[in-house]
N, C-alpha and C. Protein backbone atom coordinates (compact mmCIF):
# COMPACT_ATOMS: atom_id res chain seq x y z
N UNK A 1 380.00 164.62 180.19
CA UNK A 1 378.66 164.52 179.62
C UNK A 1 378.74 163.74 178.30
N UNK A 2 378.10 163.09 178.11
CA UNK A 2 377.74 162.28 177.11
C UNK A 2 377.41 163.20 175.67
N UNK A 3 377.58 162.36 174.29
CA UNK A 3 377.38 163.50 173.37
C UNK A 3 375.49 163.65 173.23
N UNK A 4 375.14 162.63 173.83
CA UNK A 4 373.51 162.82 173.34
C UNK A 4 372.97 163.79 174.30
N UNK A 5 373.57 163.95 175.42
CA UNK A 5 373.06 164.81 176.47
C UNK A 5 373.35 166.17 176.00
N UNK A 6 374.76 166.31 175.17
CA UNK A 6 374.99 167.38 174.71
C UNK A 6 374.43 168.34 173.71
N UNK A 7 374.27 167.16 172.78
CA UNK A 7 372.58 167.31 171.62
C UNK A 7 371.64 168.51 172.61
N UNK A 8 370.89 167.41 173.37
CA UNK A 8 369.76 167.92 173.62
C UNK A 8 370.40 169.29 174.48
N UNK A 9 371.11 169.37 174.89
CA UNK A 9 370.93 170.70 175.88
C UNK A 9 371.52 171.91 174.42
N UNK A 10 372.39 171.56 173.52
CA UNK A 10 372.84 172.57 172.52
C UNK A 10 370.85 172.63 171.44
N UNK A 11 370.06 171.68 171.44
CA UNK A 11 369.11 171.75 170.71
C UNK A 11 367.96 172.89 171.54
N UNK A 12 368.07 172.80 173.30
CA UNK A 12 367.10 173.73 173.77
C UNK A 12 367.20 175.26 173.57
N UNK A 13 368.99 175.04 173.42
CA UNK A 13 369.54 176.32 173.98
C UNK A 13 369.41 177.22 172.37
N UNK A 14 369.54 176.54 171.51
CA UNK A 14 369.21 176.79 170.14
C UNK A 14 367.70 177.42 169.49
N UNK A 15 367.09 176.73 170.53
CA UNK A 15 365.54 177.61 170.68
C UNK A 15 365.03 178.42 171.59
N UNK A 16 366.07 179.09 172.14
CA UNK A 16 366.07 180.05 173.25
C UNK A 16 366.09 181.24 172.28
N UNK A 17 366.94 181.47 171.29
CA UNK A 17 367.21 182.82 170.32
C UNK A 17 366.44 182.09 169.12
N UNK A 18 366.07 181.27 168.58
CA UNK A 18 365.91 180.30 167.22
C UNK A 18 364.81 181.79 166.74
N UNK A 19 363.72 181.89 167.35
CA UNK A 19 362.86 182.98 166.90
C UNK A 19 362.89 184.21 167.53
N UNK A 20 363.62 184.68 167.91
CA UNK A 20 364.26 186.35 167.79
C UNK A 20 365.23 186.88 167.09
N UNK A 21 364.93 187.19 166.24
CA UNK A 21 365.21 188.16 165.11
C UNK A 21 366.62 189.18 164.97
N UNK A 22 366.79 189.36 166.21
CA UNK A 22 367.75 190.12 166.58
C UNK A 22 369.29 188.79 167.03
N UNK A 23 369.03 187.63 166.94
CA UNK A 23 369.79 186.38 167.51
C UNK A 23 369.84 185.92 166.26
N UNK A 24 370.35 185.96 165.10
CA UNK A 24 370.52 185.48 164.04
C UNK A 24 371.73 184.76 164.19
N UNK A 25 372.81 186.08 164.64
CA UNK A 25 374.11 185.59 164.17
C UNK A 25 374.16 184.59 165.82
N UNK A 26 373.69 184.02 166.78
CA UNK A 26 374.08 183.09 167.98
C UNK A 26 373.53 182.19 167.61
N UNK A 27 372.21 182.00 166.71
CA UNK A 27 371.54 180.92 165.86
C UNK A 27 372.17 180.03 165.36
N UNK A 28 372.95 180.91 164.01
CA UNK A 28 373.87 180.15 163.21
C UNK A 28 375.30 179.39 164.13
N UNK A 29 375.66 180.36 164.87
CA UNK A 29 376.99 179.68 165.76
C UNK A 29 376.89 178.39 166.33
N UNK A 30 375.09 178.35 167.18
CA UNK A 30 374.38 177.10 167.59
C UNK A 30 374.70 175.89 166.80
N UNK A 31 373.76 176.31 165.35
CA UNK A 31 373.65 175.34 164.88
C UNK A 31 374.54 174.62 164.68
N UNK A 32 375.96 175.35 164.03
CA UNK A 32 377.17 174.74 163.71
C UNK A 32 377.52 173.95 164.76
N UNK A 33 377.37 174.47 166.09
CA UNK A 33 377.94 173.30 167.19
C UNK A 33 377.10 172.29 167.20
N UNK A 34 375.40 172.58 166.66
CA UNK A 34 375.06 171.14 166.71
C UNK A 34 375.27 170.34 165.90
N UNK A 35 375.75 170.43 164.53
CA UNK A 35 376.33 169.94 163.31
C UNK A 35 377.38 169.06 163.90
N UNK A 36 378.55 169.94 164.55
CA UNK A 36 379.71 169.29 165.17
C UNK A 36 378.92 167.97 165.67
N UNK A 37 378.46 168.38 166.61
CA UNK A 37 378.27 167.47 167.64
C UNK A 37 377.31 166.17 167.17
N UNK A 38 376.29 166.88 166.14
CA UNK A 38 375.53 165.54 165.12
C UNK A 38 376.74 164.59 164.40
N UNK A 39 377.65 164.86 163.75
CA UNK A 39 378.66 164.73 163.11
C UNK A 39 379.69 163.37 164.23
N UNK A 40 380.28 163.59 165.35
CA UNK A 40 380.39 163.07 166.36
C UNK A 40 379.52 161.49 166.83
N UNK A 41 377.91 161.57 166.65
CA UNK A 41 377.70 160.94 166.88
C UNK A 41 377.15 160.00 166.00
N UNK A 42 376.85 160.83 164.71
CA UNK A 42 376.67 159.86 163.24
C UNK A 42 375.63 159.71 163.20
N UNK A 43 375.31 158.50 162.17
CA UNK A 43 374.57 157.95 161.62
C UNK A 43 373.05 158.62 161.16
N UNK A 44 371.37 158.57 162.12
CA UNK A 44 370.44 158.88 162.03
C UNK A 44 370.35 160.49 162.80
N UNK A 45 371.29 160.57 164.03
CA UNK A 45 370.93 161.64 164.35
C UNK A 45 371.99 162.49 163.63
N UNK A 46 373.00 162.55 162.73
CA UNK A 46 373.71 163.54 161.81
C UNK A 46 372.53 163.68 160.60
N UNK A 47 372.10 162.93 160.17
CA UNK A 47 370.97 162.95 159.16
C UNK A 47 370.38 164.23 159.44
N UNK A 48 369.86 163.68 160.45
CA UNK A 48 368.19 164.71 161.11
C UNK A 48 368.90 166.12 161.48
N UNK A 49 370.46 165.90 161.73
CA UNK A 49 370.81 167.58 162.32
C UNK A 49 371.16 168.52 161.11
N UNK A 50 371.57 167.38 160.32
CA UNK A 50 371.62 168.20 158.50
C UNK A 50 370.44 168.62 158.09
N UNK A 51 368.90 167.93 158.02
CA UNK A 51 367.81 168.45 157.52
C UNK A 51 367.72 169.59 158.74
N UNK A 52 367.94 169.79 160.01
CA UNK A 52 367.30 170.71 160.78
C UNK A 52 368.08 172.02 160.52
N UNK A 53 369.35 171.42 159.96
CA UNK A 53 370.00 173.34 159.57
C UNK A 53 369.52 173.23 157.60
N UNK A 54 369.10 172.71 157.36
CA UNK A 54 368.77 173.08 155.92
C UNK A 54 367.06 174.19 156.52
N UNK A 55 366.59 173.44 157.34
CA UNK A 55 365.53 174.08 158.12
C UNK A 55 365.53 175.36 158.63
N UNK A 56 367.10 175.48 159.43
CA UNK A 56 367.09 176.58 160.31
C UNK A 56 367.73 177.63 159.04
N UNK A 57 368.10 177.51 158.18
CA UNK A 57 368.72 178.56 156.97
C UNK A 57 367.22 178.99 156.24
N UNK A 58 366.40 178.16 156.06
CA UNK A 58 365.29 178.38 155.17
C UNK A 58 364.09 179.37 155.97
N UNK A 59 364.52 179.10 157.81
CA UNK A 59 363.93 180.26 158.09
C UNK A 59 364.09 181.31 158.40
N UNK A 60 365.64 180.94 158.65
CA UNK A 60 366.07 181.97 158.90
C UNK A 60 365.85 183.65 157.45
N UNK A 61 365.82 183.15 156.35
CA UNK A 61 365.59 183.44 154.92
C UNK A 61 364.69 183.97 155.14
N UNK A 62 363.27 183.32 155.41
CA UNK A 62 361.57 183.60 155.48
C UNK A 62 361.44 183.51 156.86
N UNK A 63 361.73 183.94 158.26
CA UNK A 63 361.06 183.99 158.96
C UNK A 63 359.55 183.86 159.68
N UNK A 64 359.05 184.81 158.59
CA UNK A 64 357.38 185.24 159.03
C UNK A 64 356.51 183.81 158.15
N UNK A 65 357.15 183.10 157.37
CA UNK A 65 356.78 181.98 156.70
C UNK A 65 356.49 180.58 157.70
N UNK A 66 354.87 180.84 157.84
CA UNK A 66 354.68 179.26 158.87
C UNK A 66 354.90 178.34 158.63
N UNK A 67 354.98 177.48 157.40
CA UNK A 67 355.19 176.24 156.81
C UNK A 67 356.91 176.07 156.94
N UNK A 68 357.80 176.95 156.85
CA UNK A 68 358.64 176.89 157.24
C UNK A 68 359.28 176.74 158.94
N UNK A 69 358.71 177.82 159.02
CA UNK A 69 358.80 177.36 161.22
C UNK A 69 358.08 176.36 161.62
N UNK A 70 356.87 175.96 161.53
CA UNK A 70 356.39 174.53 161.51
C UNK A 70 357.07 173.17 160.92
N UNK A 71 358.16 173.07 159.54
CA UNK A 71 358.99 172.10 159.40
C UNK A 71 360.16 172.31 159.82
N UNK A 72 360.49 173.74 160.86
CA UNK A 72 361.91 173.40 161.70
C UNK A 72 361.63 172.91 162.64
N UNK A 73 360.61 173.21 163.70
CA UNK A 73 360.07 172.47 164.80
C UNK A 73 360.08 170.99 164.82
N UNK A 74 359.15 170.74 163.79
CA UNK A 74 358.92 169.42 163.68
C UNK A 74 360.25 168.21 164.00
N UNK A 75 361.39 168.77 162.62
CA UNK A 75 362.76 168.42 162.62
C UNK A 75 363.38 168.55 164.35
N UNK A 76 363.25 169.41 165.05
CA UNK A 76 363.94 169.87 165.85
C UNK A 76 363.48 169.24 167.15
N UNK A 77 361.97 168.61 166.78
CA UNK A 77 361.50 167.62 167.84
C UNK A 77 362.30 166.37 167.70
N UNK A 78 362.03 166.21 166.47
CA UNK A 78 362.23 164.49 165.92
C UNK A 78 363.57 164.85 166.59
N UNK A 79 364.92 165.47 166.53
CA UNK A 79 366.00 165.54 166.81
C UNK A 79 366.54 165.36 168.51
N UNK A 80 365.54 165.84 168.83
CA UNK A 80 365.71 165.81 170.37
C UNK A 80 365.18 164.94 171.00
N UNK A 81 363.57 164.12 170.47
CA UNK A 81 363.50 163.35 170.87
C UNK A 81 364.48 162.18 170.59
N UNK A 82 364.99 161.56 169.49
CA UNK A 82 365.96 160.94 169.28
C UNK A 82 367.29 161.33 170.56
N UNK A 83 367.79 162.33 170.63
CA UNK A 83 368.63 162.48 171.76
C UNK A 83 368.65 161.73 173.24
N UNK A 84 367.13 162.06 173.32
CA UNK A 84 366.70 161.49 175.08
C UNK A 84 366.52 159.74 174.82
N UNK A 85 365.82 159.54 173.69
CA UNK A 85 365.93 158.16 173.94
C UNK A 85 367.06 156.69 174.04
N UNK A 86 368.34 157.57 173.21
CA UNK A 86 369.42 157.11 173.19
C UNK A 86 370.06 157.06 174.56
């Protein structure tokens, strides 16, 4: 598998637990593999996977905070869409 394919399937699977509460600690494990794996492929999509865990820590923090889950989403689109189009 390709690393962009890998992106996107570690980015769905990341929002399978992302908002249950009780999935904190498989959250964080996620993210780190998507870090790895942003890291791997560089450039724009390591960018976007760094703002999406500055994202996923800030909600993880504030949860019940919409402006916060609304700018992880957002990030977490831009991220994946970038994945598929590559």
């Amino acid at each position: 598998m390709d690393l962009y394919g890998k992106m996107g399937e570690e980015l769905r699977d990341l929002f399978k637990d992302l908002f249950r509460p009780d999935a904190r600690n498989a959250v964080e494990i996620k993210m780190r593999d998507i870090l790895k794996t942003a890291a791997l492929i560089g450039g724009k999509v390591a960018e976007e996977a760094e703002m999406l865990h500055n994202d996923v820590v800030r909600y993880l923090k504030h949860p019940k905070d919409p402006k916060a889950a609304s700018i992880l989403k957002e990030h977490a689109i831009r991220l994946e869409q970038e994945t598929r189009e590559i």
